[in-house]
N, C-alpha and C. Protein backbone atom coordinates (compact mmCIF):
# COMPACT_ATOMS: atom_id res chain seq x y z
N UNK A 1 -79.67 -128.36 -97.84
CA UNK A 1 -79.44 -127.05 -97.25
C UNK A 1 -80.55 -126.71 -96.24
N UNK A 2 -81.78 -126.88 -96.34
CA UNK A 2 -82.83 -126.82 -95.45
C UNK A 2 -82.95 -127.36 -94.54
N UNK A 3 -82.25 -128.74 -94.79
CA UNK A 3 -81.97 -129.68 -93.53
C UNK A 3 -81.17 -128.96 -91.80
N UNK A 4 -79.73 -128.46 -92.63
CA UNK A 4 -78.75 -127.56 -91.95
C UNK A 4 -79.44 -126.18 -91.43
N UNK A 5 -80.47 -125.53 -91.89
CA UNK A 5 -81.34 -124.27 -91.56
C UNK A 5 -82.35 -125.14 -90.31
N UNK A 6 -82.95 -125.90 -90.29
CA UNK A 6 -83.80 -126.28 -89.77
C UNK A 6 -83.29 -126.76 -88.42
N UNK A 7 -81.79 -127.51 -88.67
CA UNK A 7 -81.00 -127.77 -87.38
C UNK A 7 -80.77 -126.14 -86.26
N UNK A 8 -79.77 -126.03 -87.60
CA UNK A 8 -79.87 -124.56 -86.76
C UNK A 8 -80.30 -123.46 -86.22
N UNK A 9 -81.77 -124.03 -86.71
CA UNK A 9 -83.45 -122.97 -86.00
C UNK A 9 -83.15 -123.74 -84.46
N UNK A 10 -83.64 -125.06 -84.93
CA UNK A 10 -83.61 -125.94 -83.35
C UNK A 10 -82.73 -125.52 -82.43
N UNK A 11 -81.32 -125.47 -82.97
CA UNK A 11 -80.42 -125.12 -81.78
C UNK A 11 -80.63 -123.64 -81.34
N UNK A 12 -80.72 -122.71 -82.21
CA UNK A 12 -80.72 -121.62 -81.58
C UNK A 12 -81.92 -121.38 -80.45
N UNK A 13 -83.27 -122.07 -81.06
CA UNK A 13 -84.29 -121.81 -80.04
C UNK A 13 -83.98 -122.52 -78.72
N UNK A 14 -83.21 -123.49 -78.78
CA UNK A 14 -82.95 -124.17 -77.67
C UNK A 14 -81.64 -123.42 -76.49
N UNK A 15 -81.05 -122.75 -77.16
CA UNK A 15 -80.36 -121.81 -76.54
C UNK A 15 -80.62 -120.87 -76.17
N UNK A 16 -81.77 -120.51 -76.52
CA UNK A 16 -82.95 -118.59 -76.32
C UNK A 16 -83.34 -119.54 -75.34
N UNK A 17 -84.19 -121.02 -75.25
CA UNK A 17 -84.65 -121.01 -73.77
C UNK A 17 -83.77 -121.43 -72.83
N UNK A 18 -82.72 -122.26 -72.86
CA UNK A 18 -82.03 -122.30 -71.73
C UNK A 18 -81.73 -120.91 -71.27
N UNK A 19 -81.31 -119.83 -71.92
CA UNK A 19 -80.87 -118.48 -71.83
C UNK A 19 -81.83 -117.92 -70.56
N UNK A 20 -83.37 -118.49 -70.81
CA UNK A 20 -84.08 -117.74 -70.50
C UNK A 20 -84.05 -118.19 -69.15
N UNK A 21 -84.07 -119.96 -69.24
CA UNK A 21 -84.15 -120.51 -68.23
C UNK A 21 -82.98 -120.26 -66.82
N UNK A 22 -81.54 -119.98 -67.67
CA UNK A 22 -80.82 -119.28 -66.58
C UNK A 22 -81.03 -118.16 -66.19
N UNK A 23 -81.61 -117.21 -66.69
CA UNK A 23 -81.63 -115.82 -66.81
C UNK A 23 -83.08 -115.96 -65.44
N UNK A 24 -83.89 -116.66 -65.55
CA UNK A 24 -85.07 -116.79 -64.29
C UNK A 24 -84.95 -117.24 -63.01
N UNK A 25 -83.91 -118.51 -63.44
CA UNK A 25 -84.26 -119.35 -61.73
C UNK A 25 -83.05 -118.98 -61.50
N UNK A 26 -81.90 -118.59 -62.00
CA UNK A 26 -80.25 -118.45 -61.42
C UNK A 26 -80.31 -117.09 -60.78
N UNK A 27 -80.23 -116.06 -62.26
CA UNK A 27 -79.24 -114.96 -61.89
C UNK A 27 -80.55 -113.87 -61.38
N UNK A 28 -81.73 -113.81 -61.69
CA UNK A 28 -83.10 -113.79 -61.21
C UNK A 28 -83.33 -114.05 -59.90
N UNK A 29 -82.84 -114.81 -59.29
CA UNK A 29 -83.35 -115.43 -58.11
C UNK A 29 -83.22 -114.61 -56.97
N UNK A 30 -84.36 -114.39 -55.92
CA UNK A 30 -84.17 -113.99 -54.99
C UNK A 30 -83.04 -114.12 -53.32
N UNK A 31 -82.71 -112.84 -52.69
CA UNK A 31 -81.70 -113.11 -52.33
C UNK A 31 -82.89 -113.68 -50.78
N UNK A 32 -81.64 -114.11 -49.73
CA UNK A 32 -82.40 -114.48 -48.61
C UNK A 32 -82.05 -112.99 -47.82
N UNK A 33 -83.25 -112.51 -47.13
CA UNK A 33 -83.25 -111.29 -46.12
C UNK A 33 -82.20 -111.75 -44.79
N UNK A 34 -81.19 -111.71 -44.72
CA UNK A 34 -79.86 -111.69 -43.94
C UNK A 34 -80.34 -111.01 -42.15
N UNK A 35 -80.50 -109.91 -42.47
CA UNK A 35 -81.04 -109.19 -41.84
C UNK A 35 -82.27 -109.68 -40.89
N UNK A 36 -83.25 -109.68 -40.96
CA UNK A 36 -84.54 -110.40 -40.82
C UNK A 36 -84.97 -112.00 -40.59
N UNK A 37 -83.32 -112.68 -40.56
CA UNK A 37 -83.91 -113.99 -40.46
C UNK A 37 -83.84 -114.47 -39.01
N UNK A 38 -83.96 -115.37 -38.86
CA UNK A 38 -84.08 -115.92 -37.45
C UNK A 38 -82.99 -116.68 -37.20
N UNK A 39 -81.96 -116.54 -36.03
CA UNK A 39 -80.31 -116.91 -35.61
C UNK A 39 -81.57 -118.39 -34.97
N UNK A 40 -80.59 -118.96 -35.55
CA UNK A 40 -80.54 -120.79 -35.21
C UNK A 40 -80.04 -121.28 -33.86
N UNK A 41 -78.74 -120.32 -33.92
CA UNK A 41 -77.91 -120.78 -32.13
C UNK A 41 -78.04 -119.27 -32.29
N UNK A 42 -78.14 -119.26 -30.48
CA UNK A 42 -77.39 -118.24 -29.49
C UNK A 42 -76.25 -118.35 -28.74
N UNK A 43 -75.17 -117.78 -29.17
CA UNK A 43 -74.05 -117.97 -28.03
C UNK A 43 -73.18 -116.94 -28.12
N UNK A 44 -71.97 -117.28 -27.67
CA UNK A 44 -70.82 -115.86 -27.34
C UNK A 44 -69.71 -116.32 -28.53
N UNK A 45 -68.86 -115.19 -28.24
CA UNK A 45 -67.93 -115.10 -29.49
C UNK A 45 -66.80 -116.26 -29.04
N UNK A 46 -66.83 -116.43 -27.91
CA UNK A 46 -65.65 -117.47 -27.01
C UNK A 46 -66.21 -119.08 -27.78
N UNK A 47 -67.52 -118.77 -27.35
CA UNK A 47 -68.22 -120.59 -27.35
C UNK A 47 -67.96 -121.15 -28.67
N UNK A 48 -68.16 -120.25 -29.79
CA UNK A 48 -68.23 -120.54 -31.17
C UNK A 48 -66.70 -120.79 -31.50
N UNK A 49 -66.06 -119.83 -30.60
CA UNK A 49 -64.42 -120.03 -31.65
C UNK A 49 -63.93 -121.57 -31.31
N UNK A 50 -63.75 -121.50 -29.45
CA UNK A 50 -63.54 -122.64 -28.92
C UNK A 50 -64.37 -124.08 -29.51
N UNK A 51 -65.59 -124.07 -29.82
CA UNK A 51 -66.06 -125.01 -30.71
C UNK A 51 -65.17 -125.07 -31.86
N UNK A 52 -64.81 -124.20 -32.54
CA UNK A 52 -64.37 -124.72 -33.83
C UNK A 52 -63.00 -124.96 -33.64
N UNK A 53 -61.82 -124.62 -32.78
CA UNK A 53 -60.56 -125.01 -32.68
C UNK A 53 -60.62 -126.12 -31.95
N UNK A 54 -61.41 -126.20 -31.44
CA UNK A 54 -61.19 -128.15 -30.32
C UNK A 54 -61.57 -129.15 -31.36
N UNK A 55 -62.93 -128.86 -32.24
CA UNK A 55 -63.07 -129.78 -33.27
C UNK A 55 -63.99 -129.09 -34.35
N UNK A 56 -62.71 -128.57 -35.21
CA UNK A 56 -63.31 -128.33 -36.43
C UNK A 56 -64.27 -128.94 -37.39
N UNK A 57 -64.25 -130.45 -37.18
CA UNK A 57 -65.43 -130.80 -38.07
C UNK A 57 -66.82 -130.93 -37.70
N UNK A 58 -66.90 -131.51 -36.35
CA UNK A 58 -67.82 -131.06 -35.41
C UNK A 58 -68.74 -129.92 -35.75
N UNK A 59 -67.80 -128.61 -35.31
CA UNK A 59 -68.66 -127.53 -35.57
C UNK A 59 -68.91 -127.22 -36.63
N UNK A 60 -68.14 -127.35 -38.06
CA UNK A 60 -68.45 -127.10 -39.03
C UNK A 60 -69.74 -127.66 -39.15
N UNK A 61 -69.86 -129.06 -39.14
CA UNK A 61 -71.28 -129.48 -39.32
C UNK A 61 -72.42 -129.17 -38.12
N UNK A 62 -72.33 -128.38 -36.97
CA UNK A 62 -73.42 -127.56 -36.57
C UNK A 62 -73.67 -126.33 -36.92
N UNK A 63 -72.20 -125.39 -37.44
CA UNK A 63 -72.83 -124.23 -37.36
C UNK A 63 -72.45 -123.86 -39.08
N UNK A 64 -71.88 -124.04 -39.80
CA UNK A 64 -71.27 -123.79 -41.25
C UNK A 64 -73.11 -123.84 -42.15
N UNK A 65 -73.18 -122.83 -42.58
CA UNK A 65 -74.31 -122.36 -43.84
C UNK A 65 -75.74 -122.53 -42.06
N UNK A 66 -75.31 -121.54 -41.34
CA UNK A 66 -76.71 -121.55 -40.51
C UNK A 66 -76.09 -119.80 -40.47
N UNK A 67 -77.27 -119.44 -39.66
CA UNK A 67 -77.10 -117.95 -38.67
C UNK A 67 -77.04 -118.16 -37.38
N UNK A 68 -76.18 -117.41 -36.98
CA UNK A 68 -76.00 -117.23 -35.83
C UNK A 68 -75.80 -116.07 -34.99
N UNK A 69 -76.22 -116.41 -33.52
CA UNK A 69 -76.28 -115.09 -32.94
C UNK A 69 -75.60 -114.65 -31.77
N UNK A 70 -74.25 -113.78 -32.11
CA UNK A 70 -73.26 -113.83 -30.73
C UNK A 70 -72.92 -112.68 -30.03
N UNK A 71 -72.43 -112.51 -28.82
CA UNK A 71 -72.49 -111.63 -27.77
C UNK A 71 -71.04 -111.45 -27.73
N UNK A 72 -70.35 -111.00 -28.02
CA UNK A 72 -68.82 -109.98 -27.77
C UNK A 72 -68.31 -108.83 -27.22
N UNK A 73 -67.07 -109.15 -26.79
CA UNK A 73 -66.69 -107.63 -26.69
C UNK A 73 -65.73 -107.14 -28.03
N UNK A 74 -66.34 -106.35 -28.74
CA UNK A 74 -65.51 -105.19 -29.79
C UNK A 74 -64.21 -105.33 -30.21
N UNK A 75 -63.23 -106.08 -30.66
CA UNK A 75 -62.13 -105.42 -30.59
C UNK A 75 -61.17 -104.68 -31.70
N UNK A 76 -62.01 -104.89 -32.55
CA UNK A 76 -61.61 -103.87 -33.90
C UNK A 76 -62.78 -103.67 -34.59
N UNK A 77 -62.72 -102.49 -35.57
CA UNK A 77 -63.75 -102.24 -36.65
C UNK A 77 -62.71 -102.21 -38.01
N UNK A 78 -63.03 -102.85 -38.46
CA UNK A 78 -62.25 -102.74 -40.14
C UNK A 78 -63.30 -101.72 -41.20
N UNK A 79 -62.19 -100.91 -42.01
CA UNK A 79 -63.20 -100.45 -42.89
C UNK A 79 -62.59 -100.04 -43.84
N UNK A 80 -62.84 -100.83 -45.48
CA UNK A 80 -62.30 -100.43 -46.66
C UNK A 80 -63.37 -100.70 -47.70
N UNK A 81 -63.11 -99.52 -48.46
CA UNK A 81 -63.94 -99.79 -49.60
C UNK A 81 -65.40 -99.76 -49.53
N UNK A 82 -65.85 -99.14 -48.77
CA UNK A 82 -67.37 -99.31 -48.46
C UNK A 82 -67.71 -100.63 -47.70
N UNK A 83 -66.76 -101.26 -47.19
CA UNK A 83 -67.21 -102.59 -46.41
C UNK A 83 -66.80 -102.38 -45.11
N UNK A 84 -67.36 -103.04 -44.35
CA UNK A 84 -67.21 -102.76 -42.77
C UNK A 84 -66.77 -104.48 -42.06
N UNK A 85 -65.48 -104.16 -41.09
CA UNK A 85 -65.36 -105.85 -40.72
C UNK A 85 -65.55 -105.27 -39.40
N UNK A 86 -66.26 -106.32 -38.23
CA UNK A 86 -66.24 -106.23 -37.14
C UNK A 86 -64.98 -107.58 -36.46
N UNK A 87 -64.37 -107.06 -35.81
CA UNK A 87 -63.38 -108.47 -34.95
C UNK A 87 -63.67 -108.71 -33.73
N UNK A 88 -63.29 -109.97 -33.44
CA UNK A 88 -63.33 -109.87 -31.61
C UNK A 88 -62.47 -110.72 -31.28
N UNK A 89 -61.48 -110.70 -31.20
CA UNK A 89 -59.95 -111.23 -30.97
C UNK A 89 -60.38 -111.67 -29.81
N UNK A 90 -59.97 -112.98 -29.91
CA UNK A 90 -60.06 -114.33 -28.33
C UNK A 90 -58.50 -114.75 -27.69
N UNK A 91 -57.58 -114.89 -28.86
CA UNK A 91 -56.49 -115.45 -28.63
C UNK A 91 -55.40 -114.94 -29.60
N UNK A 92 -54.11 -115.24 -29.05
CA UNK A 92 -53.27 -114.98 -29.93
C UNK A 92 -52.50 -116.14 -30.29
N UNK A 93 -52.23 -116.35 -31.56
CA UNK A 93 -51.46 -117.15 -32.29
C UNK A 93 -50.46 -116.94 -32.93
N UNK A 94 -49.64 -118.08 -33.81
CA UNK A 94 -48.48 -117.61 -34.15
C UNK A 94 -48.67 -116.75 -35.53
N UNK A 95 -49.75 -116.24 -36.45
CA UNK A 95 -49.59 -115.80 -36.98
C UNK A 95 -50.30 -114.37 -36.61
N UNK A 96 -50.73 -114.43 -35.76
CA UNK A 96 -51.50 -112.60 -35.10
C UNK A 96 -52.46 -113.38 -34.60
N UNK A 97 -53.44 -112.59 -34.10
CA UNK A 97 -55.07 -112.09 -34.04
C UNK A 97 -55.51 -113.17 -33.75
N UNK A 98 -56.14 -113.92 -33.34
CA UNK A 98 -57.72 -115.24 -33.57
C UNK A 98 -58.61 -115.28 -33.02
N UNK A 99 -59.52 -115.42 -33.65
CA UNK A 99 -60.84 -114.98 -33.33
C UNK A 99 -62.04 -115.09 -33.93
N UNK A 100 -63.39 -114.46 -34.00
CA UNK A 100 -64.27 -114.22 -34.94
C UNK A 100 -64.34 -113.10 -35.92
N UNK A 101 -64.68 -113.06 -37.15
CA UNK A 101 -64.33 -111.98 -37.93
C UNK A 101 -65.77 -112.19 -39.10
N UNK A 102 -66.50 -110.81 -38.42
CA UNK A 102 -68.13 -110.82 -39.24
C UNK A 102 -67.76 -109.29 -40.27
N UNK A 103 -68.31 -109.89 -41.11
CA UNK A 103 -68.64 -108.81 -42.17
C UNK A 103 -70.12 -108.48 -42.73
N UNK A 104 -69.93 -107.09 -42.21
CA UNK A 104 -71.75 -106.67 -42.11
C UNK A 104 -72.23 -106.52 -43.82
N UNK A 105 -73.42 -106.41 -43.63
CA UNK A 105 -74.28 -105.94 -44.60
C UNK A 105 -73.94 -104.31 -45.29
N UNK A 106 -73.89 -104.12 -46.41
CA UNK A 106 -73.74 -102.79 -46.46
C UNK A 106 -74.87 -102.14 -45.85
N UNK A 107 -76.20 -102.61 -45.38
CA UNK A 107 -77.04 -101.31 -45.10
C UNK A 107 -76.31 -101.52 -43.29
N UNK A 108 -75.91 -101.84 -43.02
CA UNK A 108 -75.53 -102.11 -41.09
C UNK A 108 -74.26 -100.92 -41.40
N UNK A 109 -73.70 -100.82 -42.17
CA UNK A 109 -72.06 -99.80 -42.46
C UNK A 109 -72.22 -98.67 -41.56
N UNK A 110 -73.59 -97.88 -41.97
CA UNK A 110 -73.99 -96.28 -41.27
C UNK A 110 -73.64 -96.90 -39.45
N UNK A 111 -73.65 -97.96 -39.10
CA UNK A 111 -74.10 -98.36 -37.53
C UNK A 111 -72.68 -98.38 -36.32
N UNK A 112 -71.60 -98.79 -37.66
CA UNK A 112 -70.15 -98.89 -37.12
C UNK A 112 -70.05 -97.78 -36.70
N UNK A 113 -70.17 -96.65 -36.92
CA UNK A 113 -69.49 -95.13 -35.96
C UNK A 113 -69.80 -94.99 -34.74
N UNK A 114 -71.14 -95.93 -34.21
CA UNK A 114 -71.90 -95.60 -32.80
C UNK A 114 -71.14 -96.54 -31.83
N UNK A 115 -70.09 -97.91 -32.41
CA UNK A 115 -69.73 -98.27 -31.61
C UNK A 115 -68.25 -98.22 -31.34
N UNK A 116 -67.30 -98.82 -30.01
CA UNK A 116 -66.63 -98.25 -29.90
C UNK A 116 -65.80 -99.62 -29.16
N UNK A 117 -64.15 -99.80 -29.28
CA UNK A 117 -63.65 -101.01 -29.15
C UNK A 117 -63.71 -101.38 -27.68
N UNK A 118 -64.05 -102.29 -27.16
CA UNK A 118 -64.11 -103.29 -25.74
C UNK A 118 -65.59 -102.72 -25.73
N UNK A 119 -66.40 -102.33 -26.22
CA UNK A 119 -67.66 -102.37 -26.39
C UNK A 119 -68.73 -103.72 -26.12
N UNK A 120 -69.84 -104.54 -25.37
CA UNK A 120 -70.11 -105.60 -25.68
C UNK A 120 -71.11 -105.49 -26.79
N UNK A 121 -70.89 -106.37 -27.68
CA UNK A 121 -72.13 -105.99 -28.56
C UNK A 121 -72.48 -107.80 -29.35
N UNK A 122 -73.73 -107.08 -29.51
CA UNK A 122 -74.74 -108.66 -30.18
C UNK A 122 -74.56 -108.67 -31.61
N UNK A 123 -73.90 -109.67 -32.17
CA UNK A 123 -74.36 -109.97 -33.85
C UNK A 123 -74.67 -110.81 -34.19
N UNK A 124 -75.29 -110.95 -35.44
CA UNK A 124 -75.73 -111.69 -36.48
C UNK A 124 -74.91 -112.25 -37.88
N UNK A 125 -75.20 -113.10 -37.99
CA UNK A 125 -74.40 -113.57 -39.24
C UNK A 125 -74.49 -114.95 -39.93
N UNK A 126 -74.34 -115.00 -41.03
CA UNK A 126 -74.18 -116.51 -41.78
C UNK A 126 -72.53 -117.11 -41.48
N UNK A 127 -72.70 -118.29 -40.56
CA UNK A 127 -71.03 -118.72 -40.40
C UNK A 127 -70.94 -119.49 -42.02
N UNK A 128 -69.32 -119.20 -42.17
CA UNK A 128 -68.83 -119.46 -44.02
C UNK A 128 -68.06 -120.55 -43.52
N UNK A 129 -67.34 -120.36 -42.05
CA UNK A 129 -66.20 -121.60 -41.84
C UNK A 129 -65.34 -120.77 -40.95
N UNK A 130 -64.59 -121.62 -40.95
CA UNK A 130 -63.21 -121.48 -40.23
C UNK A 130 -61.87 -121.38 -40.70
N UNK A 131 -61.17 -120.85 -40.89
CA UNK A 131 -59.81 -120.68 -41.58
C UNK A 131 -58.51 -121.03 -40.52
N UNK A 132 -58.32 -121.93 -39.75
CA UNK A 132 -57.50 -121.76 -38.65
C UNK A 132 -57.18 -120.72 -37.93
N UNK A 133 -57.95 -119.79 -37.69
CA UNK A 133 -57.02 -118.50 -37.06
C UNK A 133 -58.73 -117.68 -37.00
N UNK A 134 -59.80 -117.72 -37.71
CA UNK A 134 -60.78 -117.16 -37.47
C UNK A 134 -61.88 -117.57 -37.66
N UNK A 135 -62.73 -117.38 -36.92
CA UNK A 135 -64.00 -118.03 -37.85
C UNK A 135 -64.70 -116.99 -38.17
N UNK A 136 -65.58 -117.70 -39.36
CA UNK A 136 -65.82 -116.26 -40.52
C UNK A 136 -67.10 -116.06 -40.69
N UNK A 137 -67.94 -115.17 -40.85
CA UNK A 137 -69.43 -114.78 -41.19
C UNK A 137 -69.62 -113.99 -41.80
N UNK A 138 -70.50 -113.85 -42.91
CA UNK A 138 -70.43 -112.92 -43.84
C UNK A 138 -72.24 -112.57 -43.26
N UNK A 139 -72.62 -111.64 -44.42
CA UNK A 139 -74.18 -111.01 -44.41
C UNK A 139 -74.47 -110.85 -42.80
N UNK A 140 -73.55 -109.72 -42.13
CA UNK A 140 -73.71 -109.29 -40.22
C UNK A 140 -74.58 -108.47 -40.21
N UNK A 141 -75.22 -108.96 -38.90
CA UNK A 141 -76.28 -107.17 -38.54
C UNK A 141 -76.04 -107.38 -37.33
N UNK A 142 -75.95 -105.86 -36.96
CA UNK A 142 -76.25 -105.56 -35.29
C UNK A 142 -77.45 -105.94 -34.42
N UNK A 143 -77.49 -106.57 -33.55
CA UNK A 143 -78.71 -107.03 -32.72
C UNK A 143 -79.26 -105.87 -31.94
N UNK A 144 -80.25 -105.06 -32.24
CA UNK A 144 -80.11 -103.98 -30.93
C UNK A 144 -81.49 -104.75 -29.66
C-alpha cells in the first residue's frame, strides 16, 4: 500500500511542476509590442497583393509571420464588436472585394473615426497569409 502512496506522491508532484512549468513559459509569456516594432518591408497595398496573387508561395515565404508597412488608399472601415477592420479593395473578383484586409489593435480602435474612405493612409501589421481573395494582417497600427 505504501508502495501505491509513494507512486502517487511522485505523480502528483510531477504534475504540480509541469503545471507550473506551463503556467510560466506558455500561458505567462510575454506578448510581442505590435505596435512599436520595426516593419521589415515598406511598400503599397497594390505591391503586396500583386505579390501574393502572381505567386503565392513566393510571397508567402517573404512576407507571412514578418511586419509590414503599407501605403493605401481607404476603402472601407469595418466595425463589430469592439474590433475595427481596415480594407483597401485592389480588384474585383468573382466572389466580391480583393484586396488587403488589416485588423487593428484594440488600442488603434479610438483612431478609425479620424479617417475617412479614399483617404491615403500608412499601416502596420503582422501578414497571417493570403486567402485567395485577400491578404490578411492582424495586430494593425496607424503610421502617423
Amino acid at each position: 500500500m505504501k508502495k501505491y502512496l509513494r507512486i502517487f506522491a511522485m505523480l502528483a508532484a510531477t504534475g504540480m511542476l509541469a503545471g507550473i512549468f506551463v503556467y510560466v513559459f506558455v500561458i505567462n509569456k510575454s506578448h510581442p509590442d505590435y505596435a512599436a516594432a520595426r516593419a521589415e518591408y515598406t511598400l503599397s497595398t497594390g505591391e503586396i497583393f500583386e505579390a501574393y496573387r502572381s505567386d503565392k508561395a513566393a510571397a508567402s515565404s517573404l512576407y507571412d509571420g514578418k511586419i509590414v508597412e503599407l501605403t493605401g488608399q481607404l476603402t472601407a472601415i469595418e466595425s463589430a464588436d469592439n474590433e475595427a477592420y481596415l480594407c483597401f479593395v485592389l480588384d474585383e473578383g468573382l466572389f466580391g472585394p480583393e484586396g488587403v484586409r488589416l485588423h487593428l489593435l484594440k488600442s488603434e480602435n479610438n483612431k478609425v473615426s479620424t479617417l475617412q474612405q479614399g483617404e491615403l493612409v500608412r499601416i502596420k501589421g503582422y501578414v497571417t497569409g493570403y486567402n485567395e481573395t485577400d491578404v490578411l494582417l492582424e495586430h494593425g497600427s496607424l503610421v502617423q
